[in-house]
C-alpha atoms as a PDB file:
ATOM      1  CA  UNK A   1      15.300   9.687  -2.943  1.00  0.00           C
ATOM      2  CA  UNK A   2      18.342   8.093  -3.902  1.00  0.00           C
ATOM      3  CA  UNK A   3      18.261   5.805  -7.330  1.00  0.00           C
ATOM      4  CA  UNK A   4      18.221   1.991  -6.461  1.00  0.00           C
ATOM      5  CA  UNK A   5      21.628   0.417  -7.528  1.00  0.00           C
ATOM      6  CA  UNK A   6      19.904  -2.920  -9.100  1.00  0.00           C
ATOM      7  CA  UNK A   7      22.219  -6.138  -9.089  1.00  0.00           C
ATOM      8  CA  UNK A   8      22.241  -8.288 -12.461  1.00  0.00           C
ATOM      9  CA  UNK A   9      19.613 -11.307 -10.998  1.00  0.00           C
ATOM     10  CA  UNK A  10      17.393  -7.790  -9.846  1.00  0.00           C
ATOM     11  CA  UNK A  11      17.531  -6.719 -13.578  1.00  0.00           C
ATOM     12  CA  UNK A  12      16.536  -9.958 -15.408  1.00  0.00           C
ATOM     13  CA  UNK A  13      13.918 -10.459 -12.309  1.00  0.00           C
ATOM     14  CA  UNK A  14      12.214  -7.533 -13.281  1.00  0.00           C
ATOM     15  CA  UNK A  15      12.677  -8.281 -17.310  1.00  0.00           C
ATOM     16  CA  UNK A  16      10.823 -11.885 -16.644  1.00  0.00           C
ATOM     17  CA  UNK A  17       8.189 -10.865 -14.679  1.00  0.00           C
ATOM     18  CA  UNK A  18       7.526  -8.230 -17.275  1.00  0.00           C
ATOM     19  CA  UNK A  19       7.251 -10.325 -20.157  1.00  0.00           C
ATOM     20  CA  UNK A  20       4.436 -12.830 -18.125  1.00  0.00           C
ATOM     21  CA  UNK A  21       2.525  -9.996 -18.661  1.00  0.00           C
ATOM     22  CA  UNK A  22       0.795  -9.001 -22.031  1.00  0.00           C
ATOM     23  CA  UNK A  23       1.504  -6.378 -24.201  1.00  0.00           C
ATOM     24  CA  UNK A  24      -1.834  -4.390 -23.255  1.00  0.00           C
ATOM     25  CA  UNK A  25      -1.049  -5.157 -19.116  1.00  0.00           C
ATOM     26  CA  UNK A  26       2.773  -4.058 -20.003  1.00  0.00           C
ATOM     27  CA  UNK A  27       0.837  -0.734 -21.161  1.00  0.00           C
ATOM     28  CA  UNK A  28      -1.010  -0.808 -17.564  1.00  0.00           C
ATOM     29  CA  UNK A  29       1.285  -1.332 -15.400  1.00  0.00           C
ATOM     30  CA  UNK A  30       3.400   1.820 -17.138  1.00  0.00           C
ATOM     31  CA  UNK A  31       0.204   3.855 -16.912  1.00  0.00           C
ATOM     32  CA  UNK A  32       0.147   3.045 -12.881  1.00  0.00           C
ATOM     33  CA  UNK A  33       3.920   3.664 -12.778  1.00  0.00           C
ATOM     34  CA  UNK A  34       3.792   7.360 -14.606  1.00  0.00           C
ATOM     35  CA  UNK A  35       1.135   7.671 -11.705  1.00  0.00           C
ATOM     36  CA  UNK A  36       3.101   6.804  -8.835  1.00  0.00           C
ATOM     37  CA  UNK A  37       5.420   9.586 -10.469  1.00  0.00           C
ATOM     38  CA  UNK A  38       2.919  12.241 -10.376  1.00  0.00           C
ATOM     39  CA  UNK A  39       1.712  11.452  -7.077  1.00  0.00           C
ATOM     40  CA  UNK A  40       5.313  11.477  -5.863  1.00  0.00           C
ATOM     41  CA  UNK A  41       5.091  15.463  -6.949  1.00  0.00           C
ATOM     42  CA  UNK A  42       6.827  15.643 -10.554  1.00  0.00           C
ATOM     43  CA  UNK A  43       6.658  18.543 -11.830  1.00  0.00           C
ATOM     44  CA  UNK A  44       6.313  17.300 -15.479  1.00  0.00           C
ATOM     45  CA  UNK A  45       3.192  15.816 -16.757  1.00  0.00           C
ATOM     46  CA  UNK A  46       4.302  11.884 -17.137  1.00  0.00           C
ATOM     47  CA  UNK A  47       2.166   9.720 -19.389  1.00  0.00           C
ATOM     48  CA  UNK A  48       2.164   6.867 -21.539  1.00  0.00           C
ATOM     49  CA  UNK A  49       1.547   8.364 -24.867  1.00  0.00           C
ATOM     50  CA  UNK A  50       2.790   5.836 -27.472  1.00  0.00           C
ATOM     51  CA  UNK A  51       3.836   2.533 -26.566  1.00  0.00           C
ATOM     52  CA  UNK A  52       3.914  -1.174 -28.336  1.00  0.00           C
ATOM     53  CA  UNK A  53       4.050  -2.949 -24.797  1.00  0.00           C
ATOM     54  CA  UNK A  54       7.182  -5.119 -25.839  1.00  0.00           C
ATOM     55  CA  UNK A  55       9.562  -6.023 -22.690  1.00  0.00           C
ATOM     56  CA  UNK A  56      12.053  -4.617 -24.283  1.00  0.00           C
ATOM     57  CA  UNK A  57      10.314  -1.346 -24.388  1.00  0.00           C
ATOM     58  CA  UNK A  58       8.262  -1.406 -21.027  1.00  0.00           C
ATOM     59  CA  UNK A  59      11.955  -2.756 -19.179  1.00  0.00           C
ATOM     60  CA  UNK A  60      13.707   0.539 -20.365  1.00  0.00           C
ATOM     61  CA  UNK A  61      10.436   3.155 -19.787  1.00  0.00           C
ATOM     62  CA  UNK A  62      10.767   1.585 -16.433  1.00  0.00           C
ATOM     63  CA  UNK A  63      14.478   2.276 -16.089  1.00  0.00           C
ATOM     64  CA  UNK A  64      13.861   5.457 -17.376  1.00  0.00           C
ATOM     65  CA  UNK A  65      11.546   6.518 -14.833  1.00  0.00           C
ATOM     66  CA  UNK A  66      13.217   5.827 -12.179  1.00  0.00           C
ATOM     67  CA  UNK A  67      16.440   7.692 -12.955  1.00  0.00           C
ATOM     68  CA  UNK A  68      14.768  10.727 -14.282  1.00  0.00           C
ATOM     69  CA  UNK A  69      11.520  10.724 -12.702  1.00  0.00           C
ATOM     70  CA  UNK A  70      13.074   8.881  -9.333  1.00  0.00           C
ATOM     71  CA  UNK A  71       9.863   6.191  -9.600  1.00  0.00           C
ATOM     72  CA  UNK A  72      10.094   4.391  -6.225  1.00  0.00           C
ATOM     73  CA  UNK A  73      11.323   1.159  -7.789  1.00  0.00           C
ATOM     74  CA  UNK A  74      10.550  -1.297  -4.833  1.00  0.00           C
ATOM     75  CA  UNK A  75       6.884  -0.264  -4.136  1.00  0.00           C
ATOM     76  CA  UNK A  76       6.844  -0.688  -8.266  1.00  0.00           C
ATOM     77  CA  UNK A  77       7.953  -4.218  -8.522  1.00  0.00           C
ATOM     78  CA  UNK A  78       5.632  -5.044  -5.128  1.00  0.00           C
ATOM     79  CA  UNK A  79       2.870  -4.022  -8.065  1.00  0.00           C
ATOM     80  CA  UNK A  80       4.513  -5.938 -10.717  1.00  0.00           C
ATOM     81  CA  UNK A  81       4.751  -8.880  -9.150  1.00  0.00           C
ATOM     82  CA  UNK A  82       1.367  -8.390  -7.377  1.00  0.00           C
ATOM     83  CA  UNK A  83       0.006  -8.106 -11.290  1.00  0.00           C
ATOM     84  CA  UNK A  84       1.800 -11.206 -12.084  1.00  0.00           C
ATOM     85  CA  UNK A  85       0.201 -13.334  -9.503  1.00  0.00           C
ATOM     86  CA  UNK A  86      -2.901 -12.053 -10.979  1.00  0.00           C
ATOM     87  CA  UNK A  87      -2.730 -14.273 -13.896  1.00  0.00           C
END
C-alpha cells in the first residue's frame, strides 16, 4: 500500500479534529489505530505504551504509523471524524 501524499488543508484537518478530542480519547483512538496495524498483518507488536494524549503527540504517532507501519490513513480519519461527531 502506497503512503498517502497529504496536502497542507489534509494535515491541519486531521490536527483539528484531533485536538476536539480529549487527551484520554486521543489515547483511544491511537489504541484503535495500532489495531488496524496489526490486523493489517504487521509483523511487530504495535501498542500504545506511554503516551500524554497531547495533539502534538497523537498528530505525529499518527504520521508515524502510517509511514512505518503503512496505517490505512483514510479508513483512519473515517474513525476520527466518526469519534468526533460523537461528542
Amino acid at each position: 500500500m502506497k503512503a498517502v501524499a497529504l496536502q497542507l488543508d489534509d494535515r491541519r484537518e486531521i490536527w483539528k479534529l484531533l485536538d476536539r478530542l480529549t487527551p484520554a480519547s486521543r489515547v483511544d483512538f491511537l489504541k484503535w489505530c495500532c489495531r488496524r496495524v496489526i490486523a493489517q498483518g504487521s509483523p511487530l507488536g504495535v501498542q500504545v505504551t506511554t503516551h500524554s494524549g497531547t495533539t502534538n503527540e497523537t498528530y505525529y504517532d499518527l504520521c508515524c504509523l502510517e509511514y512505518q507501519y503503512r496505517l490505512n490513513l483514510m479508513v483512519a480519519c473515517d474513525e476520527l471524524v466518526r469519534r468526533v461527531r460523537e461528542i
